[in-house]
N, C-alpha and C. Protein backbone atom coordinates (compact mmCIF):
# COMPACT_ATOMS: atom_id res chain seq x y z
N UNK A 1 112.70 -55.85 -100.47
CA UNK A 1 111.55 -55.10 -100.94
C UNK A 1 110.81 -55.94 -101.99
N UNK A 2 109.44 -55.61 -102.24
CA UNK A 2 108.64 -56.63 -103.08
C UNK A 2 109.15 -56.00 -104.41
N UNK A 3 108.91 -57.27 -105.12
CA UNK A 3 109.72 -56.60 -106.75
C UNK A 3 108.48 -56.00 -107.08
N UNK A 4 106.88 -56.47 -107.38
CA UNK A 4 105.59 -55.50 -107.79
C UNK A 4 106.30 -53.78 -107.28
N UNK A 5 106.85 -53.72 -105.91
CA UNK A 5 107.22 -52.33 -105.44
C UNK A 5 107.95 -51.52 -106.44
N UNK A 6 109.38 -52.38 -106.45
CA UNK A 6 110.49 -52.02 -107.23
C UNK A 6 109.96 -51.51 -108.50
N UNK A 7 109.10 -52.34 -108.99
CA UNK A 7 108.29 -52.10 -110.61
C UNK A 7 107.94 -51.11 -110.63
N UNK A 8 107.40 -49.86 -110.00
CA UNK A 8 106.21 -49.08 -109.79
C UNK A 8 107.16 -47.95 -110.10
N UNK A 9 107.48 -47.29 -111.47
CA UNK A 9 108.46 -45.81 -111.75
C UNK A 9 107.85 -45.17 -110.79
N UNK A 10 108.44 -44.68 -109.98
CA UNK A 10 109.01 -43.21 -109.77
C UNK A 10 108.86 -41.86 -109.87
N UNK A 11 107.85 -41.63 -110.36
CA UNK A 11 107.84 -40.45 -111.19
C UNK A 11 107.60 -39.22 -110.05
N UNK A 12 108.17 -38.24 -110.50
CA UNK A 12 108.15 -36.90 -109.25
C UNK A 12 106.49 -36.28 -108.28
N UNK A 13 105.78 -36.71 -109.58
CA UNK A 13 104.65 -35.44 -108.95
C UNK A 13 103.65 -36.24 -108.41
N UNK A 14 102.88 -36.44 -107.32
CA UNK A 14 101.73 -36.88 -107.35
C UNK A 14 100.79 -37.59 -108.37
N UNK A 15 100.31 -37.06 -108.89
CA UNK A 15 99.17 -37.21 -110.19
C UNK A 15 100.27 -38.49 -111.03
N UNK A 16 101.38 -38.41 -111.26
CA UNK A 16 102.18 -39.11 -111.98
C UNK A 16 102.63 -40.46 -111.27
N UNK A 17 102.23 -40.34 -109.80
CA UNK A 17 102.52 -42.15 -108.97
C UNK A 17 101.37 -42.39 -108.98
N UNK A 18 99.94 -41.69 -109.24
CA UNK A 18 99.20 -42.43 -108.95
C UNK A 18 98.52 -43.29 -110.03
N UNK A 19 99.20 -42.15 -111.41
CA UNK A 19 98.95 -43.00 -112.74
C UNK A 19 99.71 -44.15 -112.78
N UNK A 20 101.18 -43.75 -112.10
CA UNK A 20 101.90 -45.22 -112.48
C UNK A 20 101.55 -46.21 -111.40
N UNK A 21 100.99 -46.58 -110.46
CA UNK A 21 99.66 -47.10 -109.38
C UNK A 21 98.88 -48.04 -109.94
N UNK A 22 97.85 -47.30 -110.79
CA UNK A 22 97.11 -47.60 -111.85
C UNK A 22 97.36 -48.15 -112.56
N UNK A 23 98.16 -47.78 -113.62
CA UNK A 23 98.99 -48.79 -114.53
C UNK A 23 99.15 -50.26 -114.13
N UNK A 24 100.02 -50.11 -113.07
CA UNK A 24 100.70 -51.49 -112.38
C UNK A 24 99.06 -52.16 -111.78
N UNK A 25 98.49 -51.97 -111.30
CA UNK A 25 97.41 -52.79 -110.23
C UNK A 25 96.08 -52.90 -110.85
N UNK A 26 96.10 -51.27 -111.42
CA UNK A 26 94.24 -51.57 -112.21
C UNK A 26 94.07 -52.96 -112.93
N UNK A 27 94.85 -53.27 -113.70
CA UNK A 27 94.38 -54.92 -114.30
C UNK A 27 94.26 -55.34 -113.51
N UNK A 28 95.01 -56.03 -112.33
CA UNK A 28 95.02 -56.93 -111.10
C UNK A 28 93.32 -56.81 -110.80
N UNK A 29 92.87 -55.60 -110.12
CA UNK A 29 91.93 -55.54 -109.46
C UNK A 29 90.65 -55.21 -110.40
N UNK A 30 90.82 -55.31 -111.54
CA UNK A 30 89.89 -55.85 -112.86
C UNK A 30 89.65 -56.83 -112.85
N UNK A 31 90.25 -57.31 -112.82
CA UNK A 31 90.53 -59.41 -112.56
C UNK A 31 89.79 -59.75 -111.77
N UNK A 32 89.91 -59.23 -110.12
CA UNK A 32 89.42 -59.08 -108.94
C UNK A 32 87.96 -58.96 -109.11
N UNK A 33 87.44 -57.96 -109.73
CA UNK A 33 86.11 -57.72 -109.64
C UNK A 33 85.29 -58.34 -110.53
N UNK A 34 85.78 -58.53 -111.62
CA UNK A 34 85.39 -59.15 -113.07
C UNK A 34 85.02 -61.06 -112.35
N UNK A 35 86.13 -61.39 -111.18
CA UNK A 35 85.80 -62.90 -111.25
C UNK A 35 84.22 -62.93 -109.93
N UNK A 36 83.73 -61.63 -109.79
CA UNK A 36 82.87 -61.30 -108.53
C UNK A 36 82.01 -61.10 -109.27
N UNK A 37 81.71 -59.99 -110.55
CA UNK A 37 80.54 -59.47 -111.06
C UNK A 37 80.96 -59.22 -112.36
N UNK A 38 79.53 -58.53 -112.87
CA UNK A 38 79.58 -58.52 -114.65
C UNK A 38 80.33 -57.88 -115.31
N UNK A 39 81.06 -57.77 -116.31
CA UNK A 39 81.71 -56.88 -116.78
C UNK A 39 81.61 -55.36 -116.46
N UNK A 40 80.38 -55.03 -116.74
CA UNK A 40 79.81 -53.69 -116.78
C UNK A 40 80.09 -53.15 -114.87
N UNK A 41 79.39 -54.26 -113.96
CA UNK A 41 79.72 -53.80 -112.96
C UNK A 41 81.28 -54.08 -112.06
N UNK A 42 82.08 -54.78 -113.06
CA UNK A 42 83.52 -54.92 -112.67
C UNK A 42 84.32 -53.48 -112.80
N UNK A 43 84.05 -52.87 -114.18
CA UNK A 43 84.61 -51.83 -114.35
C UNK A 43 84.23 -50.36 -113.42
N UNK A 44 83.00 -50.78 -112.85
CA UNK A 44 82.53 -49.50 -111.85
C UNK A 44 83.22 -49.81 -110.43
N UNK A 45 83.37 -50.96 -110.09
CA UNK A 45 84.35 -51.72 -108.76
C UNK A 45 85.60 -51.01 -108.73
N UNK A 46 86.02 -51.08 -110.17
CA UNK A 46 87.79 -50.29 -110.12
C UNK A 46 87.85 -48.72 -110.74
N UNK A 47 86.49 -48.17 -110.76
CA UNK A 47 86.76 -47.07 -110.57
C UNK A 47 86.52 -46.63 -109.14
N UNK A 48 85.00 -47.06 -108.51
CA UNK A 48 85.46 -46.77 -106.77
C UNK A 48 86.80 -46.89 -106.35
N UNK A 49 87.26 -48.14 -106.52
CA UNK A 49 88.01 -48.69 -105.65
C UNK A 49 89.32 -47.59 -105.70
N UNK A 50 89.61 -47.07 -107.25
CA UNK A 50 90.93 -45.92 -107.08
C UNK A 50 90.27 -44.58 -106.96
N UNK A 51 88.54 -44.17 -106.87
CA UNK A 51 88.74 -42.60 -106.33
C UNK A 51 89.07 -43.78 -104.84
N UNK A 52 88.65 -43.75 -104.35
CA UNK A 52 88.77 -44.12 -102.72
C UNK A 52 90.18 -44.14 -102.73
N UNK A 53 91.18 -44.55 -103.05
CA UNK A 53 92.37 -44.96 -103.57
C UNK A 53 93.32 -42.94 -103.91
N UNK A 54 92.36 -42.34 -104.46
CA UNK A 54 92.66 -41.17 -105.00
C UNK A 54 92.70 -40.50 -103.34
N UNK A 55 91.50 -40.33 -103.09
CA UNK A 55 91.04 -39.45 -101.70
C UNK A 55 92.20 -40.26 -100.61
N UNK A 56 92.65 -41.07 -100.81
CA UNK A 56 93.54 -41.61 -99.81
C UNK A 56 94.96 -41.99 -99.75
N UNK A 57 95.44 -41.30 -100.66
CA UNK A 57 96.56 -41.51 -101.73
C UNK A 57 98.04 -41.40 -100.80
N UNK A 58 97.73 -40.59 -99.49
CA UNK A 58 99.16 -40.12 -98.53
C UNK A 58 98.94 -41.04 -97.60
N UNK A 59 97.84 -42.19 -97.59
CA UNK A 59 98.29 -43.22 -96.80
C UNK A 59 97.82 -44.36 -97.23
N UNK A 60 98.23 -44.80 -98.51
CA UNK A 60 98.18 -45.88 -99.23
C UNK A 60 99.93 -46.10 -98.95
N UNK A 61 99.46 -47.95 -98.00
CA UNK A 61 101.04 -48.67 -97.94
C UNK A 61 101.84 -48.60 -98.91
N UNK A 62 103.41 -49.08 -98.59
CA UNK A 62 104.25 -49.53 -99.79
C UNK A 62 103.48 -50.39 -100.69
N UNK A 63 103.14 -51.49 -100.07
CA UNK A 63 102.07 -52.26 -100.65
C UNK A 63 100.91 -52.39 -101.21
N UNK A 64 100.77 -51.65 -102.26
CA UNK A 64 99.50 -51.09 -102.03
C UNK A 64 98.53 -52.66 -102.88
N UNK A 65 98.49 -52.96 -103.43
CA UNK A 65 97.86 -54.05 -104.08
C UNK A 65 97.15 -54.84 -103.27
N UNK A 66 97.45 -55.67 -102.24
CA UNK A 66 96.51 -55.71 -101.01
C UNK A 66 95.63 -55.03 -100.52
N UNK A 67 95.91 -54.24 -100.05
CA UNK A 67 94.93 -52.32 -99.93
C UNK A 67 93.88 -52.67 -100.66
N UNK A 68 94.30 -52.71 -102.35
CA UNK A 68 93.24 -52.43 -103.02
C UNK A 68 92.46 -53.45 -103.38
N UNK A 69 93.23 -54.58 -102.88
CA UNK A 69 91.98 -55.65 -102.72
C UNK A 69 90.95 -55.29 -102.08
N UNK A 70 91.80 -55.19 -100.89
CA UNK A 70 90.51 -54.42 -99.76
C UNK A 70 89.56 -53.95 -99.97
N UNK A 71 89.63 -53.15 -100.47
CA UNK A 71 89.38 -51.67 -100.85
C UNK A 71 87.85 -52.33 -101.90
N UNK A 72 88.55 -53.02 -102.82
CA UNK A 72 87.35 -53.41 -104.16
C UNK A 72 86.55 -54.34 -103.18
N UNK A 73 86.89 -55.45 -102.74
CA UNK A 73 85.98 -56.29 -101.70
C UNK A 73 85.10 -55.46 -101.04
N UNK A 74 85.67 -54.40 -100.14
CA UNK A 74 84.46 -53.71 -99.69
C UNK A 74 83.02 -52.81 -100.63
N UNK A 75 83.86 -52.41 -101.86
CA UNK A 75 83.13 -52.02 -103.05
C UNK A 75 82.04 -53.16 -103.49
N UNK A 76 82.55 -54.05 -103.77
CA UNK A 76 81.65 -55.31 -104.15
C UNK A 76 80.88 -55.56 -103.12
N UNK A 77 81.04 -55.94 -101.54
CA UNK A 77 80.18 -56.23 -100.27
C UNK A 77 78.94 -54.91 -100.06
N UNK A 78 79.25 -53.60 -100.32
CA UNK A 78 78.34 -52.91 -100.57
C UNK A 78 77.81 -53.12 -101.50
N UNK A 79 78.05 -53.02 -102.98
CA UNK A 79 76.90 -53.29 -104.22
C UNK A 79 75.99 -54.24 -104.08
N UNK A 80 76.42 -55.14 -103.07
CA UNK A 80 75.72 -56.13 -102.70
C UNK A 80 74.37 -56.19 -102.03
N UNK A 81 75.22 -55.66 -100.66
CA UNK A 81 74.35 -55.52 -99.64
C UNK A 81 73.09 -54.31 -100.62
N UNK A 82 73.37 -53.43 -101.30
CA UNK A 82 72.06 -52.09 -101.82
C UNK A 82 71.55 -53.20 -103.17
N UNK A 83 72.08 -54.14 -103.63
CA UNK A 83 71.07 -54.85 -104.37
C UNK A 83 69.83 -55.49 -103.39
N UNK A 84 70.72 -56.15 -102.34
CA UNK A 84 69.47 -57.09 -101.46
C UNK A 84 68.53 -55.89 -100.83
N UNK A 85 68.93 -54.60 -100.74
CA UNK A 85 67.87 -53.80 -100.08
C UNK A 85 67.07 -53.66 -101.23
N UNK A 86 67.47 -53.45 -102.01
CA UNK A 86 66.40 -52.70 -103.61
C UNK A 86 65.82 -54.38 -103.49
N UNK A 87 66.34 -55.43 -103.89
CA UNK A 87 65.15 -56.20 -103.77
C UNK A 87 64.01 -56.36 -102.60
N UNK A 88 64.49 -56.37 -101.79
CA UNK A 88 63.50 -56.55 -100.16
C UNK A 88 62.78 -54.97 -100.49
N UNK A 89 62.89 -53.97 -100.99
CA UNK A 89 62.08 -52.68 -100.63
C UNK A 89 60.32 -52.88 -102.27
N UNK A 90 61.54 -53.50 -103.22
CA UNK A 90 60.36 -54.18 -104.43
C UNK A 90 59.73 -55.47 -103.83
N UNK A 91 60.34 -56.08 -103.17
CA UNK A 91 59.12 -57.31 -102.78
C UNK A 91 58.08 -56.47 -101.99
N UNK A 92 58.65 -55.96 -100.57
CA UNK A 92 57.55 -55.06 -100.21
C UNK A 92 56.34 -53.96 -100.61
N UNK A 93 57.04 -53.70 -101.80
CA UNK A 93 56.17 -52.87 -102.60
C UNK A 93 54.98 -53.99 -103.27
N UNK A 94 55.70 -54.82 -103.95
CA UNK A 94 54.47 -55.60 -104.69
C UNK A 94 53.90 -56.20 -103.85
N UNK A 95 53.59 -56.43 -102.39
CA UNK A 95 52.83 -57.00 -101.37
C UNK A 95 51.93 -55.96 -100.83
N UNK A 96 52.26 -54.88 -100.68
CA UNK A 96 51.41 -53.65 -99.52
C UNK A 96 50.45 -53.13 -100.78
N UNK A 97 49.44 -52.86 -100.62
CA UNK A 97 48.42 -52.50 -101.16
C UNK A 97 48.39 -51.01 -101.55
N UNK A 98 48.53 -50.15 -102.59
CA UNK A 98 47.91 -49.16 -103.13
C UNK A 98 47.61 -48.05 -102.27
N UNK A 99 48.29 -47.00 -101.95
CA UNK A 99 47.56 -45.89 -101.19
C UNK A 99 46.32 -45.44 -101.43
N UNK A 100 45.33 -45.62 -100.42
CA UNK A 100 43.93 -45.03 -101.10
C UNK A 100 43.73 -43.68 -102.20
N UNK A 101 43.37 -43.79 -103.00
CA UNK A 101 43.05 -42.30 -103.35
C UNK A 101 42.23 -41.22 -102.88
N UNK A 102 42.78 -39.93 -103.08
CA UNK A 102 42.30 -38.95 -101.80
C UNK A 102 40.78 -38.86 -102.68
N UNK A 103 39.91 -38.15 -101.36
CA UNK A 103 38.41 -38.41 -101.29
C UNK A 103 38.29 -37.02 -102.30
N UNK A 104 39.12 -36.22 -102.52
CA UNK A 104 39.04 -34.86 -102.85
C UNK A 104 39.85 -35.19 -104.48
N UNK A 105 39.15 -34.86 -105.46
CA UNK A 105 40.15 -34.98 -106.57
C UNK A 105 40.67 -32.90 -106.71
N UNK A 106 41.63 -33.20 -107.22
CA UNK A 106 42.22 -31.90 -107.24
C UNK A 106 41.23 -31.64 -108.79
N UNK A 107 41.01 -30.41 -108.59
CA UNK A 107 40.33 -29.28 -109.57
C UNK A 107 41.30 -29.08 -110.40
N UNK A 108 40.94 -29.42 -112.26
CA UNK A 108 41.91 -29.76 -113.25
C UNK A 108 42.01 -28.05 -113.47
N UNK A 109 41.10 -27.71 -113.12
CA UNK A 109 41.30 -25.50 -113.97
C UNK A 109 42.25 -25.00 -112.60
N UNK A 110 42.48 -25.67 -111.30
CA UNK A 110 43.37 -25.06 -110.78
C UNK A 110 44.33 -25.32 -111.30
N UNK A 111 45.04 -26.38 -111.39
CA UNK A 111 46.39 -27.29 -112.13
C UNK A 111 46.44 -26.30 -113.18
N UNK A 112 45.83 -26.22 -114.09
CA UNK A 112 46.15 -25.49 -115.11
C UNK A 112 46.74 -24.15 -114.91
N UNK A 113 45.48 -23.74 -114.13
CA UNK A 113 46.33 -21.76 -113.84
C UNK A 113 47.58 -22.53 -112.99
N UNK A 114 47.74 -23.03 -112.08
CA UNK A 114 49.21 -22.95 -111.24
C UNK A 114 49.86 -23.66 -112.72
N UNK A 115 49.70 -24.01 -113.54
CA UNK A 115 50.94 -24.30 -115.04
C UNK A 115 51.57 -23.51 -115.43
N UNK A 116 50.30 -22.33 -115.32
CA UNK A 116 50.32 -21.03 -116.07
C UNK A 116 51.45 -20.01 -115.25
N UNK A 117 51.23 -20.17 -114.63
CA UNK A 117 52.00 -19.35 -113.35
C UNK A 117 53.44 -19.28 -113.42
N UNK A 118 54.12 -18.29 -112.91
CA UNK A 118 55.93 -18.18 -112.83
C UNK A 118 56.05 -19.20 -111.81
N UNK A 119 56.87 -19.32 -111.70
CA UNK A 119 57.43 -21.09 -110.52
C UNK A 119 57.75 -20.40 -109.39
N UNK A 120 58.12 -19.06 -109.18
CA UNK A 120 58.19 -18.26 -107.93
C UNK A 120 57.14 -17.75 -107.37
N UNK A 121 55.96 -17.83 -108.76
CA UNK A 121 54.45 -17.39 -107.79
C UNK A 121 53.85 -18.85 -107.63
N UNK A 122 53.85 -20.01 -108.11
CA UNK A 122 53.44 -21.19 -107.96
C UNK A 122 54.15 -21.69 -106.71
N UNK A 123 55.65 -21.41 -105.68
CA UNK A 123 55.90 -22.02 -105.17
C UNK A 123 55.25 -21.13 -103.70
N UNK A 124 55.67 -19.99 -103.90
CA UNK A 124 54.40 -19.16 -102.36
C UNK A 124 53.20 -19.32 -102.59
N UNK A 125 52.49 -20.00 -103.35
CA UNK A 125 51.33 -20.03 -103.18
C UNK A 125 51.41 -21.75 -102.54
N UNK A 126 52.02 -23.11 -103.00
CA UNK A 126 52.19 -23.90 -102.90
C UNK A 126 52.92 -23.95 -101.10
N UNK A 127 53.56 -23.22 -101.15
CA UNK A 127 54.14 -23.26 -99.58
C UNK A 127 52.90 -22.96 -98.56
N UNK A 128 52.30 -22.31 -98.82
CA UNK A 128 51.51 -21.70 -98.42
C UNK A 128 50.12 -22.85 -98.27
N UNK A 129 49.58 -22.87 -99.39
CA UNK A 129 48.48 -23.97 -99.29
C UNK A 129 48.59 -24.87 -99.11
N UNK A 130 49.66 -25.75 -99.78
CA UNK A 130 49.50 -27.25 -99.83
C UNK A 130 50.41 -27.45 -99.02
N UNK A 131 51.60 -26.62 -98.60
CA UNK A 131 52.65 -27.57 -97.81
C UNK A 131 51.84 -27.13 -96.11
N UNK A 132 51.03 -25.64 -96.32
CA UNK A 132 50.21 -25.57 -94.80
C UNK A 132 51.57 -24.56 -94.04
N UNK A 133 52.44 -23.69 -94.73
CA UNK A 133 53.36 -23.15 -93.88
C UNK A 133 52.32 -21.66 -93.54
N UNK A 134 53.22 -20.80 -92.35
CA UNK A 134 52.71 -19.68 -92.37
C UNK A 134 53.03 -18.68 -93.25
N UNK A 135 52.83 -17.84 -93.75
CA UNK A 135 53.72 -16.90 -94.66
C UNK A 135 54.98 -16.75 -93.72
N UNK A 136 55.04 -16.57 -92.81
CA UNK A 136 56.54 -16.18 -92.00
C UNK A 136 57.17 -17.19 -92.04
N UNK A 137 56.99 -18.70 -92.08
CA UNK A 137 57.66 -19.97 -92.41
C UNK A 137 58.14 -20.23 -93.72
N UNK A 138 57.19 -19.88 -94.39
CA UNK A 138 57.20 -19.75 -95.76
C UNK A 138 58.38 -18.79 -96.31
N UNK A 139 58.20 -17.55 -95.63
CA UNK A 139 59.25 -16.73 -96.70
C UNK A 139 61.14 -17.26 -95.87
N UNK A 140 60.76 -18.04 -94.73
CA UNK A 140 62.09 -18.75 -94.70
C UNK A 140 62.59 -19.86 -95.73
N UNK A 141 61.85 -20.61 -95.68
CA UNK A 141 61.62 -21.51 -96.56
C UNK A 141 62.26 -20.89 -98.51
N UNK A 142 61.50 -19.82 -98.45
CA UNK A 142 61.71 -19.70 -100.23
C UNK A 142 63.19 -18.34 -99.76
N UNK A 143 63.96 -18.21 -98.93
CA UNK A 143 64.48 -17.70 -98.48
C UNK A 143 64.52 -16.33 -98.98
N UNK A 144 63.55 -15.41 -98.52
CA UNK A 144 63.28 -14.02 -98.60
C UNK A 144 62.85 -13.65 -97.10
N UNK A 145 62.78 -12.34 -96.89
CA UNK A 145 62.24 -11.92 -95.71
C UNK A 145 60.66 -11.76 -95.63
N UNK A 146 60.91 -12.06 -94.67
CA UNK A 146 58.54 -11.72 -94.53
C UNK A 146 58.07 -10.85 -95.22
N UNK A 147 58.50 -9.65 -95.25
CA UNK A 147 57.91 -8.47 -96.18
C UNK A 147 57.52 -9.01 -97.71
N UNK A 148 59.22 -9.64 -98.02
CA UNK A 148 59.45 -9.86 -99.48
C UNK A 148 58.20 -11.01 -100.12
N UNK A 149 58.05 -11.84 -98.88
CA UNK A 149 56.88 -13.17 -99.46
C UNK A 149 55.70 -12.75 -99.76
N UNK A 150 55.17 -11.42 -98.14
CA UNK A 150 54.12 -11.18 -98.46
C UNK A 150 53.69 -10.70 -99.74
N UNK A 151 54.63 -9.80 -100.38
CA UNK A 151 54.25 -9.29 -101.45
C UNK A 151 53.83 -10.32 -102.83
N UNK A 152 55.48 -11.68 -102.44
CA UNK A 152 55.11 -12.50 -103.20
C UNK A 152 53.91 -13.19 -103.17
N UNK A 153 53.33 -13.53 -102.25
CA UNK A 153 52.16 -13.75 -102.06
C UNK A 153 50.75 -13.13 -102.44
N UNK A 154 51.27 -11.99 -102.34
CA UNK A 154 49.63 -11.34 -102.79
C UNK A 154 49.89 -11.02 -104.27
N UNK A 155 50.87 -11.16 -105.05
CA UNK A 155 51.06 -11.40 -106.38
C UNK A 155 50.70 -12.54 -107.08
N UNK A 156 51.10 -13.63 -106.43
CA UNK A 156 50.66 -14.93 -107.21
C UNK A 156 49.25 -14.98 -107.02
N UNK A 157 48.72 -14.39 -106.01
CA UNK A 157 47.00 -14.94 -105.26
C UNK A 157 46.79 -13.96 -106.71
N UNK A 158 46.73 -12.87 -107.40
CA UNK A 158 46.14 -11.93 -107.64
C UNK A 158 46.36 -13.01 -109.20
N UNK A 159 47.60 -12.97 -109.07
CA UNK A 159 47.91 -13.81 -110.47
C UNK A 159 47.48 -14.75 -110.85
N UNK A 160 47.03 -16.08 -109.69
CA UNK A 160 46.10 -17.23 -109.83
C UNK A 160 44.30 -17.34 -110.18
N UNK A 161 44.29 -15.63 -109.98
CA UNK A 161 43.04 -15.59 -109.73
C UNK A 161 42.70 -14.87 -111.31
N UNK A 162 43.27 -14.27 -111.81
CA UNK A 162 43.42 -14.00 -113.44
C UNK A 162 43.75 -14.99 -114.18
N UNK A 163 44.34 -15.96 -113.93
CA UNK A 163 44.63 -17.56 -114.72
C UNK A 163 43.10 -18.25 -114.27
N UNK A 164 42.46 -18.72 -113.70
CA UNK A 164 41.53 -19.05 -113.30
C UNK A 164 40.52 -18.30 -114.13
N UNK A 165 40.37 -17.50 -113.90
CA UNK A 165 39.04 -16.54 -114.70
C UNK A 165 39.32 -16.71 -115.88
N UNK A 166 40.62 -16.41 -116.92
CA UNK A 166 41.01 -16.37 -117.71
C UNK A 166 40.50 -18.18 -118.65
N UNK A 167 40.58 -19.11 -117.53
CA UNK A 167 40.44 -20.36 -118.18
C UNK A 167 38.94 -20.81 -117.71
N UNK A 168 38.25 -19.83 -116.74
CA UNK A 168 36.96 -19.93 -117.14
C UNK A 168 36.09 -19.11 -118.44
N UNK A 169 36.69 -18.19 -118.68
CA UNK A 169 36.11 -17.54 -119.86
C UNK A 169 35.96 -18.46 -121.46
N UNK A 170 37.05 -19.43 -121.47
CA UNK A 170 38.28 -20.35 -121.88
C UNK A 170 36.93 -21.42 -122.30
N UNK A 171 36.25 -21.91 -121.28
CA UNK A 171 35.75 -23.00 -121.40
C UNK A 171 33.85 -22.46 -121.57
């Protein structure tokens, strides 16, 4: 048997082999990640590497130290691979040109009354106008029944339309 094995107490309960696991290997695979990446992102390597390690704990080998090489290598080969995407998605960004701005500027006294508004009458009215649902889509959507939206609906309209007046009197 490997003596690293032999080393590894014993202890009865779950939670208690996987601390003594830890104990024994987390430096190892500190080492591991630390000679790959920065400090800061070495120490996030060996925490993946033991939840993954955690979630998989009834079929982690006798051996486990290998494993968790594994295990961090693949941790590190991903951090990798989502750095080179975040760069390739910012080069593309600083190359493609600016979405036009819409021909329509939004009306600053509407913005205001929908500020003004409860977020449950701002969002049926918003489902409604700007996302383009039907009220019957809509009250799926804000998950109420059709009856319940309509009402919400003709509350916020009544309510938007008193914020509005209210901030034309205003000005």
């Amino acid at each position: 048997m490997n003596p690293v094995i032999r080393a590894l107490p014993q202890p009865a309960g779950e939670r208690e082999r996987f601390a003594a696991l830890y104990e024994v290997h987390g430096p190892a695979v500190l080492a591991y990640a630390r000679r790959r990446l920065s400090a800061d992102e070495a120490d996030d390597v060996l925490a993946e590497t033991f939840l993954v390690a955690w979630r998989r704990r009834r079929e982690l080998p006798a051996d486990a130290l290998p494993w968790l090489y594994a295990v961090a290598g693949n941790v590190v080969r991903n951090r990798a691979r989502a750095d080179r995407r975040r760069g390739a998605l910012q080069a593309r960004m600083a190359v493609e040109p600016a979405p036009a701005a819409s021909d329509e500027a939004p009306d600053p006294m509407l913005g205001e009354a929908l500020a003004r508004l409860k977020p449950i009458d701002r969002e049926a009215l918003l489902l409604t106008a700007w996302e383009d649902l039907s009220p019957e889509r809509a009250a799926r959507a804000a998950g109420c029944s059709r009856a319940t939206f309509h009402v919400r609906l003709h509350r916020a309209r009544t309510r938007l339309a008193h914020a509005l007046a209210q901030i034309e009197r205003q000005r």
